[in-house]
N, C-alpha and C. Protein backbone atom coordinates (compact mmCIF):
# COMPACT_ATOMS: atom_id res chain seq x y z
N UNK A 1 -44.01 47.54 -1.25
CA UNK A 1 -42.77 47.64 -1.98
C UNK A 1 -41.61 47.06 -1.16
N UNK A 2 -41.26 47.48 0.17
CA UNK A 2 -40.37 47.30 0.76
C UNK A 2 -40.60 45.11 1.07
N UNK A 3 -41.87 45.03 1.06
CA UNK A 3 -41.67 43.02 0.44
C UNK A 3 -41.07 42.54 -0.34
N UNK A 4 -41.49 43.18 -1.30
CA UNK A 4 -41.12 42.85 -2.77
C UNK A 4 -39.44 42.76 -3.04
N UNK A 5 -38.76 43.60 -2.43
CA UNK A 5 -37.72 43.95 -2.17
C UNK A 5 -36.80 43.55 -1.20
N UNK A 6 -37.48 42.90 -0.07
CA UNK A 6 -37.19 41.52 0.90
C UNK A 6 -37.22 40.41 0.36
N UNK A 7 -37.96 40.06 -0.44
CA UNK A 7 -38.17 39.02 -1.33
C UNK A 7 -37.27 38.52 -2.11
N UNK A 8 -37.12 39.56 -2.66
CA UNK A 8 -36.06 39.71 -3.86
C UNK A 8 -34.40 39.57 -3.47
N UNK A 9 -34.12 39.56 -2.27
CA UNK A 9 -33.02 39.65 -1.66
C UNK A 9 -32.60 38.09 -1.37
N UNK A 10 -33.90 37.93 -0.32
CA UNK A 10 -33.71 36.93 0.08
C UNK A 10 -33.72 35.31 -0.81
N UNK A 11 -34.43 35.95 -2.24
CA UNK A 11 -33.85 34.75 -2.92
C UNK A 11 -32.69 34.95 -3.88
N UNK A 12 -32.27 35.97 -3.36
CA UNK A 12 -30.86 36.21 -4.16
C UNK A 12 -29.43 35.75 -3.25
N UNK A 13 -29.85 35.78 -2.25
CA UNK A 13 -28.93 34.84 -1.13
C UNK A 13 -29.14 33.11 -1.12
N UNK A 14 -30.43 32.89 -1.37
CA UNK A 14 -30.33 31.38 -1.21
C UNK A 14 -30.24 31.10 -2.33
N UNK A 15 -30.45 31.66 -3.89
CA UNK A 15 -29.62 31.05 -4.91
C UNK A 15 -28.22 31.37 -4.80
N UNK A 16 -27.19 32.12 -4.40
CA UNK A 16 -25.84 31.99 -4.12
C UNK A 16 -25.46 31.39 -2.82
N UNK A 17 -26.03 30.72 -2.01
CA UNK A 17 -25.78 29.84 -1.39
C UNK A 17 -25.57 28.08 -1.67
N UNK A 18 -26.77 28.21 -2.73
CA UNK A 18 -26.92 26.88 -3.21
C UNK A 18 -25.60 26.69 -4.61
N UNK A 19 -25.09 27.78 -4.87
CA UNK A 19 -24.19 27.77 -5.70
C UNK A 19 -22.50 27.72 -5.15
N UNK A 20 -22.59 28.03 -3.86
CA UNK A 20 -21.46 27.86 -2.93
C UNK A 20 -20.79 26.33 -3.05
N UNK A 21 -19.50 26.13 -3.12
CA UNK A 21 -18.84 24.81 -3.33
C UNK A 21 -18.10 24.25 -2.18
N UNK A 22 -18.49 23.20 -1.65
CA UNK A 22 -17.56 23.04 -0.23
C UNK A 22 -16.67 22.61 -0.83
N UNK A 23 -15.26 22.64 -0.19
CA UNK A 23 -13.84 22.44 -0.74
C UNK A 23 -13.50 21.82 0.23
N UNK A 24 -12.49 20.77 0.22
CA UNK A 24 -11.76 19.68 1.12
C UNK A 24 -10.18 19.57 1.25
N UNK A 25 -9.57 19.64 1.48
CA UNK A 25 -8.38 18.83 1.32
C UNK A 25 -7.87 17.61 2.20
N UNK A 26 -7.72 16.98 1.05
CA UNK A 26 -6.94 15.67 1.78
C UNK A 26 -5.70 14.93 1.54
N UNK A 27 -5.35 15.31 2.57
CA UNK A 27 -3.81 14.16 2.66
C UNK A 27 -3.81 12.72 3.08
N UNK A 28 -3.04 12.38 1.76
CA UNK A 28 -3.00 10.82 1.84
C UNK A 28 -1.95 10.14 2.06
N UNK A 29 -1.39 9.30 2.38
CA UNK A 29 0.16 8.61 2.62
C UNK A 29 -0.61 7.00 2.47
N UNK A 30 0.35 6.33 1.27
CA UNK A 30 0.10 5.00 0.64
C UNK A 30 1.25 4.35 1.43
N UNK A 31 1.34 3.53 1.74
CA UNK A 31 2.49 2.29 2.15
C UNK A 31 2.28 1.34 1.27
N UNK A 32 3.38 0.47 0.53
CA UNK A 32 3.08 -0.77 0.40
C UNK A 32 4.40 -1.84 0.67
N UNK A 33 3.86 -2.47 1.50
CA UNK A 33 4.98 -3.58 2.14
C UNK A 33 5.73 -3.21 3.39
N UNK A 34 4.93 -1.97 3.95
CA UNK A 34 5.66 -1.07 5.27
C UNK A 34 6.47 0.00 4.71
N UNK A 35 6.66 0.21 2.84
CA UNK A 35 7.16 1.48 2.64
C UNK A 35 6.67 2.99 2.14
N UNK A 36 6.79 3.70 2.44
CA UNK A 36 6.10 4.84 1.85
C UNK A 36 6.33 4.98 0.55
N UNK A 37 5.22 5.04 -0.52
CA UNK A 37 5.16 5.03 -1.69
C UNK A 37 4.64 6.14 -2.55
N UNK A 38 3.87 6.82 -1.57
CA UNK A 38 3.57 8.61 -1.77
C UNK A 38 2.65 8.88 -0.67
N UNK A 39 2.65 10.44 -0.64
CA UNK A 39 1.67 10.78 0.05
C UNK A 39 1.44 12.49 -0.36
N UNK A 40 0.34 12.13 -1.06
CA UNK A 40 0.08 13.47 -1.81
C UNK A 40 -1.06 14.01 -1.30
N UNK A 41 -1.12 15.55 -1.43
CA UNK A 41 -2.47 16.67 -0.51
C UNK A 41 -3.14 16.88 -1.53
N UNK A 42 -4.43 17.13 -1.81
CA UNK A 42 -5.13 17.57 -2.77
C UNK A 42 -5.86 18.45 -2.02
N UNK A 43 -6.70 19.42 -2.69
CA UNK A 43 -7.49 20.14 -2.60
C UNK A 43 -8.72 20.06 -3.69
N UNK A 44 -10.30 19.32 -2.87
CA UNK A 44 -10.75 18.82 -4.46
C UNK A 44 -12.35 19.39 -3.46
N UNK A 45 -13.14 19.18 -4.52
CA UNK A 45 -14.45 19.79 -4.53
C UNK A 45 -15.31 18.91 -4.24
N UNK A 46 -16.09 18.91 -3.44
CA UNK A 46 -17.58 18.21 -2.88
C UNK A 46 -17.89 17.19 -4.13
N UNK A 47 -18.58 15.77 -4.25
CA UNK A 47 -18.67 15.19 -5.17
C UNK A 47 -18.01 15.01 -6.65
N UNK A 48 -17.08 15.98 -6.78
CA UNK A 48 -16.04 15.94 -8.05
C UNK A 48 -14.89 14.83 -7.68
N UNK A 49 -14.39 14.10 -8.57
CA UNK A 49 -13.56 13.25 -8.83
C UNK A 49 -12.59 14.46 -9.66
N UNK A 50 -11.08 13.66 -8.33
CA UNK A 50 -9.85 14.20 -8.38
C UNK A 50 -9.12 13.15 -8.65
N UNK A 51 -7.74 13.82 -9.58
CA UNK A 51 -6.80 12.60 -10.17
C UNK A 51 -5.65 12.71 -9.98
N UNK A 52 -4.95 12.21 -9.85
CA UNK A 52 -3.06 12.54 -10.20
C UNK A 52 -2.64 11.28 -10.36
N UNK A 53 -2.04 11.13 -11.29
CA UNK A 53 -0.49 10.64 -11.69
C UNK A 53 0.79 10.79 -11.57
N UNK A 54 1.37 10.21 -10.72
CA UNK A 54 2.96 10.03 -10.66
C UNK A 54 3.81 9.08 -11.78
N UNK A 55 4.81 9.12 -11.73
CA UNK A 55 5.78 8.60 -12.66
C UNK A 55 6.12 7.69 -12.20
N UNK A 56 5.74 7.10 -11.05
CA UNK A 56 6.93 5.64 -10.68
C UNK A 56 5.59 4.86 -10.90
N UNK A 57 4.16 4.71 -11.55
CA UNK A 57 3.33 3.90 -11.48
C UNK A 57 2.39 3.92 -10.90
N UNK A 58 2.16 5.21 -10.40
CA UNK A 58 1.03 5.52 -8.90
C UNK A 58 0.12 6.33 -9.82
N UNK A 59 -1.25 6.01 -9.48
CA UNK A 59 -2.23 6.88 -10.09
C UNK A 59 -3.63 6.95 -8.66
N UNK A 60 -3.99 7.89 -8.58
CA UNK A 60 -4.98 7.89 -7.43
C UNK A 60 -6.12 8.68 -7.64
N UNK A 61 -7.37 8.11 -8.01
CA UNK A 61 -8.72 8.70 -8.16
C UNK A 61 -9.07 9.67 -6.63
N UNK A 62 -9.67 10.25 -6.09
CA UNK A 62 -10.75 10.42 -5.13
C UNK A 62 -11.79 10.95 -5.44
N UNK A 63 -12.93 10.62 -4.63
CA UNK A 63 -14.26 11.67 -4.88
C UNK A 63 -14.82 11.81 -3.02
N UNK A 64 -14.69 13.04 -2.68
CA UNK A 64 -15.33 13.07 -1.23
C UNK A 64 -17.24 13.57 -1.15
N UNK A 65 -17.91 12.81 -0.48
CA UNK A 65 -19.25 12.95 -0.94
C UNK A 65 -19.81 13.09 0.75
N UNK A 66 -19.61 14.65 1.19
CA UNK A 66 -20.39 15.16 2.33
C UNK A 66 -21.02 14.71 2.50
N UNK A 67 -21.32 14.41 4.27
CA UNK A 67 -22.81 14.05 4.84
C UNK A 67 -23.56 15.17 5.89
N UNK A 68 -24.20 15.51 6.21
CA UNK A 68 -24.92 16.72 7.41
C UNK A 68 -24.07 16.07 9.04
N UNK A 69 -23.33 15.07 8.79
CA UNK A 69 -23.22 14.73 10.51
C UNK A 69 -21.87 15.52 10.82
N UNK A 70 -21.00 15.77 10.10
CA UNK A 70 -19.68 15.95 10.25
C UNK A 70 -19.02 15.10 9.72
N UNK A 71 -19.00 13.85 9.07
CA UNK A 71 -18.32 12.70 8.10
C UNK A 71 -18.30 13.38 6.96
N UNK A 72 -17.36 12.60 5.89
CA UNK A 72 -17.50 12.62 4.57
C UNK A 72 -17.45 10.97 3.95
N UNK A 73 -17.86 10.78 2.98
CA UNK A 73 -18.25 9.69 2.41
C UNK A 73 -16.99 9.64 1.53
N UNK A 74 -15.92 9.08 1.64
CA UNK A 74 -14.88 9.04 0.06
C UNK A 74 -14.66 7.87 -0.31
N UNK A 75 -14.75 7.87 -1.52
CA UNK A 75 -14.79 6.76 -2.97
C UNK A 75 -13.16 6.92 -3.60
N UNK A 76 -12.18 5.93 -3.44
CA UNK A 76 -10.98 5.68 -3.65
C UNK A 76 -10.86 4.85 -4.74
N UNK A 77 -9.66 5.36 -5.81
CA UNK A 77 -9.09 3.87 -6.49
C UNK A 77 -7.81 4.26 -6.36
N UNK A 78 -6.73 3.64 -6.21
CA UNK A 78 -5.23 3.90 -6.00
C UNK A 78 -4.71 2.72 -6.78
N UNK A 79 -3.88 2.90 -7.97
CA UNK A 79 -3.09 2.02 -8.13
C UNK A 79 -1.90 1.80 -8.33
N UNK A 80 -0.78 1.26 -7.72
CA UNK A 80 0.44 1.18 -7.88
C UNK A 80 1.36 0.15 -8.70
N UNK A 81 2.06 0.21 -9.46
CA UNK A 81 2.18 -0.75 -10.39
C UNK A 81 0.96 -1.86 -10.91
N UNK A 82 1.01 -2.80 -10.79
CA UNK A 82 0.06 -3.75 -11.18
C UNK A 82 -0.93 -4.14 -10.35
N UNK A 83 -1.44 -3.30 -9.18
CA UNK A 83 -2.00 -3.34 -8.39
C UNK A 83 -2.81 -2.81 -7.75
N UNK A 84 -4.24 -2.75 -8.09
CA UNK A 84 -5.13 -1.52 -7.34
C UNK A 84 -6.37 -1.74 -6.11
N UNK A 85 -6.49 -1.07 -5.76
CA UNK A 85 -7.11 -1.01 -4.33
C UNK A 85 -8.25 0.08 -4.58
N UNK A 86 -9.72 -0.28 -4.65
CA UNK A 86 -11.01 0.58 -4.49
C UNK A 86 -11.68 0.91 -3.74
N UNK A 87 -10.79 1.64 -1.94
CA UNK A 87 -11.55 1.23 -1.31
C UNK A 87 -12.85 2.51 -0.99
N UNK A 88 -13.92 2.03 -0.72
CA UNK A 88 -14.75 3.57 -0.29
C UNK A 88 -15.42 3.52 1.06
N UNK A 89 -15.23 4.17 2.00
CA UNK A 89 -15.76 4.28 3.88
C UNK A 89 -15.92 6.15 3.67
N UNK A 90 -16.07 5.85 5.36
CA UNK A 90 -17.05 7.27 6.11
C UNK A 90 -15.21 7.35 6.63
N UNK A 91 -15.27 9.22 6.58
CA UNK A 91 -14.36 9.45 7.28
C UNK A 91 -14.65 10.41 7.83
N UNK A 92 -14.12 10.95 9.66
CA UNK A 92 -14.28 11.98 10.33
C UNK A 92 -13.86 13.22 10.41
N UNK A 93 -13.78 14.39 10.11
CA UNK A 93 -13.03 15.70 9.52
C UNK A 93 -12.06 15.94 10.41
N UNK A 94 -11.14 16.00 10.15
CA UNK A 94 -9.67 16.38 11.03
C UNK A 94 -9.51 15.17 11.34
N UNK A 95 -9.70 14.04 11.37
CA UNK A 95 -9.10 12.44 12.30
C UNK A 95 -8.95 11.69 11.20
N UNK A 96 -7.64 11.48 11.54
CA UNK A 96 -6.83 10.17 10.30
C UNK A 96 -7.67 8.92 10.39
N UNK A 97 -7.86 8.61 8.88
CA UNK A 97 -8.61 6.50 9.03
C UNK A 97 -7.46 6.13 8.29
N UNK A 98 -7.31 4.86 8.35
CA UNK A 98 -6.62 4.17 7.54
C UNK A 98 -7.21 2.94 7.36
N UNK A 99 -6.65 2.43 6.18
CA UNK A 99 -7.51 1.35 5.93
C UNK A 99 -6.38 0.20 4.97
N UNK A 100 -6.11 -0.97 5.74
CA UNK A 100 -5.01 -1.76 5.09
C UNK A 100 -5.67 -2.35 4.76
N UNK A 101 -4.86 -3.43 2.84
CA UNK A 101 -5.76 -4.13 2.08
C UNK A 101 -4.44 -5.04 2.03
N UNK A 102 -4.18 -5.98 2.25
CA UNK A 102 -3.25 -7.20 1.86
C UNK A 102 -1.63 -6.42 2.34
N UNK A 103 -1.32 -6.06 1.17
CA UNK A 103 0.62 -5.44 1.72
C UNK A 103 0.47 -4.27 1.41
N UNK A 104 -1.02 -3.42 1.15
CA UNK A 104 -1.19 -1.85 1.04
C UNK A 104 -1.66 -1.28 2.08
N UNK A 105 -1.02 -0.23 2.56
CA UNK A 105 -2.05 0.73 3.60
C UNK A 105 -2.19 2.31 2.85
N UNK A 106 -3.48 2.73 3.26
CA UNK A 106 -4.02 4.04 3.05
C UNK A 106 -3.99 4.82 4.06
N UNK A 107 -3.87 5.71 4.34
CA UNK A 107 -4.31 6.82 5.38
C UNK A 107 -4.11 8.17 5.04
N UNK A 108 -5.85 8.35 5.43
CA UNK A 108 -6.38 9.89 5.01
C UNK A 108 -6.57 10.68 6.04
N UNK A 109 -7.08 12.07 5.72
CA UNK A 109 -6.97 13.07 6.79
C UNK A 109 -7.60 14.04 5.45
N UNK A 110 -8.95 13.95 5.82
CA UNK A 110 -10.04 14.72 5.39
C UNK A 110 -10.17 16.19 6.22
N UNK A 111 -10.20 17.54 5.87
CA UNK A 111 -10.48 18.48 6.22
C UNK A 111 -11.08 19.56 5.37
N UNK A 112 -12.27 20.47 5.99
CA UNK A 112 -12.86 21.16 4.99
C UNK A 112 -11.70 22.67 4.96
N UNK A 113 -12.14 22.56 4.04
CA UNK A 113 -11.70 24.39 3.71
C UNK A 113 -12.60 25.43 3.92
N UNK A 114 -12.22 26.81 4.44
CA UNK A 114 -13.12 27.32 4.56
C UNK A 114 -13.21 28.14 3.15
N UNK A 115 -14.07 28.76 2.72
CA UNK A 115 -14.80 29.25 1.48
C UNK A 115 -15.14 30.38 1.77
């Protein structure tokens, strides 16, 4: 009895584990032409695609896609007026990347949340 009942536990922990959601936040700061054009924080969920819209023409996709090393994998589209940028790289948790595309710069700052 007392198995059965170990058993029973223990897959009642690893199905609410596997149901656990890692959470991220990331701050972003856009430049374009050397000016700051936003820089907005999100707080978004493991493989879910996050959105916002601003009013001066700025719209910014993300999706952050965990790896086991300590990186995260994020998939970007940012576009500012008539102009968009898709970029997707590895980023390191707590350490800013940036990544310039012609007269745009990105820079992120990936960090997990704790849960």
């Amino acid at each position: 009895m007392k198995i059965k009942a170990s058993l029973q536990i223990t897959t009642l922990l690893t199905s609410a584990s596997c149901f656990a959601t890692n959470t991220y936040q990331v701050a972003t700061s856009l430049y374009s032409q050397d000016k700051l054009v936003a820089a907005p924080t999100m707080v978004v969920e493991a493989d879910k695609m996050a959105s916002i819209t601003m009013g001066n023409g700025f719209s910014y996709d993300l999706t952050v896609k965990p790896n086991q090393d300590g990186t995260a994998g994020v998939i970007t589209a940012v576009t500012f007026g008539d102009s968009t940028i898709s970029p997707s790289f590895t980023v390191k948790y707590g350490k800013k990347t940036t990544i310039e595309i012609g007269a745009q710069k990105l820079i992120l700052l990936v960090s997990k949340v704790d849960s």
